[in-house]
Protein backbone atom coordinates (compact mmCIF):
# COMPACT_ATOMS: atom_id res chain seq x y z
CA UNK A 1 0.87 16.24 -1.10
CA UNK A 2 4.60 15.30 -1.65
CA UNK A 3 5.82 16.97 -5.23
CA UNK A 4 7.49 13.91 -6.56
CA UNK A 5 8.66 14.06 -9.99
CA UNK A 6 11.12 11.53 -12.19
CA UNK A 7 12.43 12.78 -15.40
CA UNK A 8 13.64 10.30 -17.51
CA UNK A 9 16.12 11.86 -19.94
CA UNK A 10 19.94 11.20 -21.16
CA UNK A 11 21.19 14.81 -21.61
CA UNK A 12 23.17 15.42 -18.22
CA UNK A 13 22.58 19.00 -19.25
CA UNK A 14 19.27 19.22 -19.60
CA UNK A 15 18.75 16.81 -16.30
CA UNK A 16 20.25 19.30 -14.08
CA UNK A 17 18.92 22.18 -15.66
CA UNK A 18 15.47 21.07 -14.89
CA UNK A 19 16.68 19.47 -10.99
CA UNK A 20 17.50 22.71 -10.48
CA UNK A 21 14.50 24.68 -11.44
CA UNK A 22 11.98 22.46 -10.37
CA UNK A 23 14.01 22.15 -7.11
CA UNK A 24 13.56 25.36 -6.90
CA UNK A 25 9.70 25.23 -6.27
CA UNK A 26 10.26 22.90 -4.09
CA UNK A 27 9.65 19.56 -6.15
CA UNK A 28 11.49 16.56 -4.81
CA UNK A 29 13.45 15.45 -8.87
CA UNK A 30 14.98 12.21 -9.75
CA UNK A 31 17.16 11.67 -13.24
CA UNK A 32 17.45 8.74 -14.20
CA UNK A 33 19.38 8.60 -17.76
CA UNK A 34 18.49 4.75 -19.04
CA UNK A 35 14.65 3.03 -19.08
CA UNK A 36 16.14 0.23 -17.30
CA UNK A 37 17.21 2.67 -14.24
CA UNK A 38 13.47 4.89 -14.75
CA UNK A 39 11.71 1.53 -14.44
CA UNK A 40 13.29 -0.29 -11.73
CA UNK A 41 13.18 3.30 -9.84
CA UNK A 42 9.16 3.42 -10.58
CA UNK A 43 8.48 -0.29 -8.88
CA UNK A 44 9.93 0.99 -6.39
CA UNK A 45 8.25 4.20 -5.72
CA UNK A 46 5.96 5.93 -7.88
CA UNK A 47 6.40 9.47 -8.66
CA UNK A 48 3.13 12.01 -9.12
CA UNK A 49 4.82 13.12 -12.28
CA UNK A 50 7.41 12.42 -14.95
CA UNK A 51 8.76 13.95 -17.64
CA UNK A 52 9.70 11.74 -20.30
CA UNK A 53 12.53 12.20 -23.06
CA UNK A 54 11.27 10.50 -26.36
CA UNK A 55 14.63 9.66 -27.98
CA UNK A 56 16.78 7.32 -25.89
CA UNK A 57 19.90 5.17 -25.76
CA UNK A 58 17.85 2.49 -24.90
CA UNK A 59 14.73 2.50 -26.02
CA UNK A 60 11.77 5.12 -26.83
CA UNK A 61 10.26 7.11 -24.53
CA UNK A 62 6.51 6.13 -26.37
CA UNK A 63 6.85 2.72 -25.25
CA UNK A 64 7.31 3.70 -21.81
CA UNK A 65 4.61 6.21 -21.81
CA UNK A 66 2.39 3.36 -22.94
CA UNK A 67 3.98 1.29 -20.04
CA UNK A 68 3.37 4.01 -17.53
CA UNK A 69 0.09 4.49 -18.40
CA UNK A 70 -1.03 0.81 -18.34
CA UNK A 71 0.30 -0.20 -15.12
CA UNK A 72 0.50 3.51 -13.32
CA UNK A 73 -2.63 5.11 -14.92
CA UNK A 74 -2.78 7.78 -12.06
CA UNK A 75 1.12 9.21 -12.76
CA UNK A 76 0.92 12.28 -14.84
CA UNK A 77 3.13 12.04 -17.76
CA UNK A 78 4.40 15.19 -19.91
CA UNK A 79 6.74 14.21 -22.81
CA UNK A 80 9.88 16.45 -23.22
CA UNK A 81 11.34 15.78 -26.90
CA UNK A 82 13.05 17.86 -29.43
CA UNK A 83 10.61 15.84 -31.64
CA UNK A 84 8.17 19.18 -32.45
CA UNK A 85 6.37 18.12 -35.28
CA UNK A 86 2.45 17.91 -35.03
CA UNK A 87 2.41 14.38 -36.00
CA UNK A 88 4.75 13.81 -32.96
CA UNK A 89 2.73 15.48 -30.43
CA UNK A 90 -0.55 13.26 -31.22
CA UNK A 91 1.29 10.51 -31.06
CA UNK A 92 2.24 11.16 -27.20
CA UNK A 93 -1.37 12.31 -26.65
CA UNK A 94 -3.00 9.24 -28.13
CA UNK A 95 -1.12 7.06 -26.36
CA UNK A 96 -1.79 8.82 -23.09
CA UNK A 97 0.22 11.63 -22.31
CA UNK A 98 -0.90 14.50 -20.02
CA UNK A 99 0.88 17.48 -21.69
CA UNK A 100 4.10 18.01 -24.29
CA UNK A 101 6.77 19.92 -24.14
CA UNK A 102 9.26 21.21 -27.04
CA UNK A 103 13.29 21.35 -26.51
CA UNK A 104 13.86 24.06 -26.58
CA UNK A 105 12.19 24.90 -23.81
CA UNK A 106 12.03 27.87 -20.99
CA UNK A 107 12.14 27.13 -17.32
CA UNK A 108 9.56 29.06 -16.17
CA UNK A 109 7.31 27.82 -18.80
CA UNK A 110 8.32 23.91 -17.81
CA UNK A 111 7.84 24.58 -14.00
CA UNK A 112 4.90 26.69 -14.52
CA UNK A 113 3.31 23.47 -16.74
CA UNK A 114 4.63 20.91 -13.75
CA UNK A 115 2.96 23.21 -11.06
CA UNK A 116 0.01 22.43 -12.72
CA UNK A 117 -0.10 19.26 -13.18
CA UNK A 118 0.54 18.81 -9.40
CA UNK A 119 -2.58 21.42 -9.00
CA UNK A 120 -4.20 19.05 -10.75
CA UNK A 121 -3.44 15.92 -8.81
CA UNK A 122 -3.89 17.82 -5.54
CA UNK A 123 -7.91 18.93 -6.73
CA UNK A 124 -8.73 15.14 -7.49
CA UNK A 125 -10.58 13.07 -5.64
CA UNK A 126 -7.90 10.08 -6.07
CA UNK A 127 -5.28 10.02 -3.87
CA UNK A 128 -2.49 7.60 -4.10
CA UNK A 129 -0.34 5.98 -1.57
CA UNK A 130 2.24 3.07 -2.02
CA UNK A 131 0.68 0.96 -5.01
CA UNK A 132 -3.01 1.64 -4.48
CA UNK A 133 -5.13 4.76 -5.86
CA UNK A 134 -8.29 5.03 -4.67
CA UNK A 135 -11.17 7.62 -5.80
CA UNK A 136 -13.76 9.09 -2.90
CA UNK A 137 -15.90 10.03 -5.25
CA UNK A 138 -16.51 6.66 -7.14
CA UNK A 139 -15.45 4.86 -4.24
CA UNK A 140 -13.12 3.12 -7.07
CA UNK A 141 -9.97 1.62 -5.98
CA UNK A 142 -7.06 0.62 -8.31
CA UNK A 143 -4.33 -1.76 -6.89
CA UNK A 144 -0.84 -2.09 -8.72
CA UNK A 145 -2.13 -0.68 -11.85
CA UNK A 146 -5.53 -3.25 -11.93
CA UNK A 147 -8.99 -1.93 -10.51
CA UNK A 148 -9.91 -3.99 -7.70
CA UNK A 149 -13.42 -4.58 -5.63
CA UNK A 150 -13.91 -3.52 -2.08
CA UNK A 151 -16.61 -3.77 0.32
CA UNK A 152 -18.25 -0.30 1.71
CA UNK A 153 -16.13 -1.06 4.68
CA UNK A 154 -12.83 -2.15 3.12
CA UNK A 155 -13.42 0.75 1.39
CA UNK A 156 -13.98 3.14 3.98
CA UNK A 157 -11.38 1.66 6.23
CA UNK A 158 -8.30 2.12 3.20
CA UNK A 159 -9.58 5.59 3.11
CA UNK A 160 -9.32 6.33 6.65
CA UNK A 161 -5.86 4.65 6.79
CA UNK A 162 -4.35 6.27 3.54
CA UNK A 163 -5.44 10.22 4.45
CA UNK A 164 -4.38 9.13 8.16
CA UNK A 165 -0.72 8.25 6.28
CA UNK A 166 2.48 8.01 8.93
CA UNK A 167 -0.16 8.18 12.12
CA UNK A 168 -0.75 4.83 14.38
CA UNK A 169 -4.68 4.09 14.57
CA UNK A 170 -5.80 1.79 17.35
CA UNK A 171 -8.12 -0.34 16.78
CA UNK A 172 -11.09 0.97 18.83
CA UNK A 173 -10.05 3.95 16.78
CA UNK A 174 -10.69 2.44 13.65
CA UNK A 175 -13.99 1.16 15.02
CA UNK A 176 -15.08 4.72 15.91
CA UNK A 177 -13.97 6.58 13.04
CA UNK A 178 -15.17 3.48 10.48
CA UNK A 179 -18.00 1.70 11.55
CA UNK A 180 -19.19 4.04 14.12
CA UNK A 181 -18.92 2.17 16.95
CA UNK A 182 -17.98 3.49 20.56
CA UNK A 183 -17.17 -0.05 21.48
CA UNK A 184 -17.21 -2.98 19.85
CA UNK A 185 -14.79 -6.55 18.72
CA UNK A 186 -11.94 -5.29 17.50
CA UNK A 187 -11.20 -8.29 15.74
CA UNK A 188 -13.99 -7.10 13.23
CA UNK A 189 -10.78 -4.24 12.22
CA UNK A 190 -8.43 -7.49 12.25
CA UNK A 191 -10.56 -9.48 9.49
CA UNK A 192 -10.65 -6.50 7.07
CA UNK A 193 -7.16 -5.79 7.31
CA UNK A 194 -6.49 -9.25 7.01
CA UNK A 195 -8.69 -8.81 3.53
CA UNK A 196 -7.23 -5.36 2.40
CA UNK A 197 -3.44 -7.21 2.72
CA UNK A 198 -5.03 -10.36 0.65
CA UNK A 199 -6.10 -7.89 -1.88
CA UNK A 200 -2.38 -7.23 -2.47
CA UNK A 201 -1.82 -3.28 -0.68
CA UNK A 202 1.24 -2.57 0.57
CA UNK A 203 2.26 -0.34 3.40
CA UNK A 204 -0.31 -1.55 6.37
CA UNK A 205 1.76 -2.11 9.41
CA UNK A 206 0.65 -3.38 12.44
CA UNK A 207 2.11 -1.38 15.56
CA UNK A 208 2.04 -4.40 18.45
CA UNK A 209 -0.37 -3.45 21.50
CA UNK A 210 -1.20 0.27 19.69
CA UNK A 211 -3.07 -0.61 15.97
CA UNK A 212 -2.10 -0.08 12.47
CA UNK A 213 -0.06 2.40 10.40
CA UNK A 214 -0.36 3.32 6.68
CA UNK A 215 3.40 4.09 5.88
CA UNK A 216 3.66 7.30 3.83
């Protein structure tokens, strides 16, 4: 699983102090020191993680916890705020947020507290890839922050695609591995892909004359 974390945060000091710990333990960190720049980063790509600065020039970091949370419901958020009062704290955890942290703050303590929360991702039975989650377990898929509905076999056939990330799948492939088939009409693969791309997920490419690709 890629260790991708945003911090949101306008203290230049405090943005490379924790770049350079949590690069350390080999998380990939973006700073980003306005909510305009966090949130047009986030369309973009969605981080497994972000650490969230409550006072801002711009704005307040509740509001886009609550943002985070409505539209990216599978990002684990920890708020980072000199804001220590109890009163503050339940605030962030009623509106959503996965853990707190106090400025001041230690480094081992904030990586150790990331690590987990990557631990935690990385035990779940979601996995996410470009803007859809999906869960094995409740065979519950989530599209660009909305749940969506899937047949067995649209289901089944994302699933296949997003653990088989960055790999080209032929179709007879996919037939094999999803509906069981040794041989078959491979236009039956077509038809759902055709649906799963209606459905609005991003990143299936088709590879001319060799299949389809999930893009990592």
């Amino acid at each position: 699983m890629e260790k991708i974390l945003y911090l949101l945060e306008d203290d230049k000091s405090i943005c490379d102090l924790v770049t350079y710990s949590l690069e350390l333990a080999e998380i990939e960190v973006s700073c980003f020191n306005t909510i305009d720049s966090f949130n047009e980063a986030v369309a973009k790509r969605q981080p497994k993680v972000v650490l969230l600065d409550i006072m801002l020039p711009d704005g307040n970091g509740y509001d886009v916890l609550a943002e985070i949370k409505k539209t990216y419901p599978q990002i684990i958020c920890i708020m980072l705020s000199a804001m220590s009062r109890e009163n503050d704290k339940v605030k962030g955890f009623n509106i959503g947020a996965d853990d707190y942290i106090t400025k001041p703050f230690g480094v081992l303590e904030l990586t150790a507290r990331v690590n987990a929360a990557f631990r935690r991702l990385g035990s779940a039975d979601e996995i996410t890839a470009q803007n859809v989650t999906i869960n094995e377990r409740t065979m519950s898929v989530i599209i660009d922050g909305k749940p969506a509905t899937l047949s067995n076999m649209e289901f089944k056939l994302l699933a296949y695609l997003i653990k088989h990330a960055g790999a080209v799948i032929s179709r007879d492939k996919l037939l094999t591995a999803v509906w069981g088939y040794d041989e078959g009409e491979t236009r039956t693969v077509d038809i759902h892909i055709a649906r799963l791309r209606k459905l609005g997920i991003k990143g299936i490419e088709t590879v001319f004359g060799a299949g389809y690709k999930f893009l990592k």
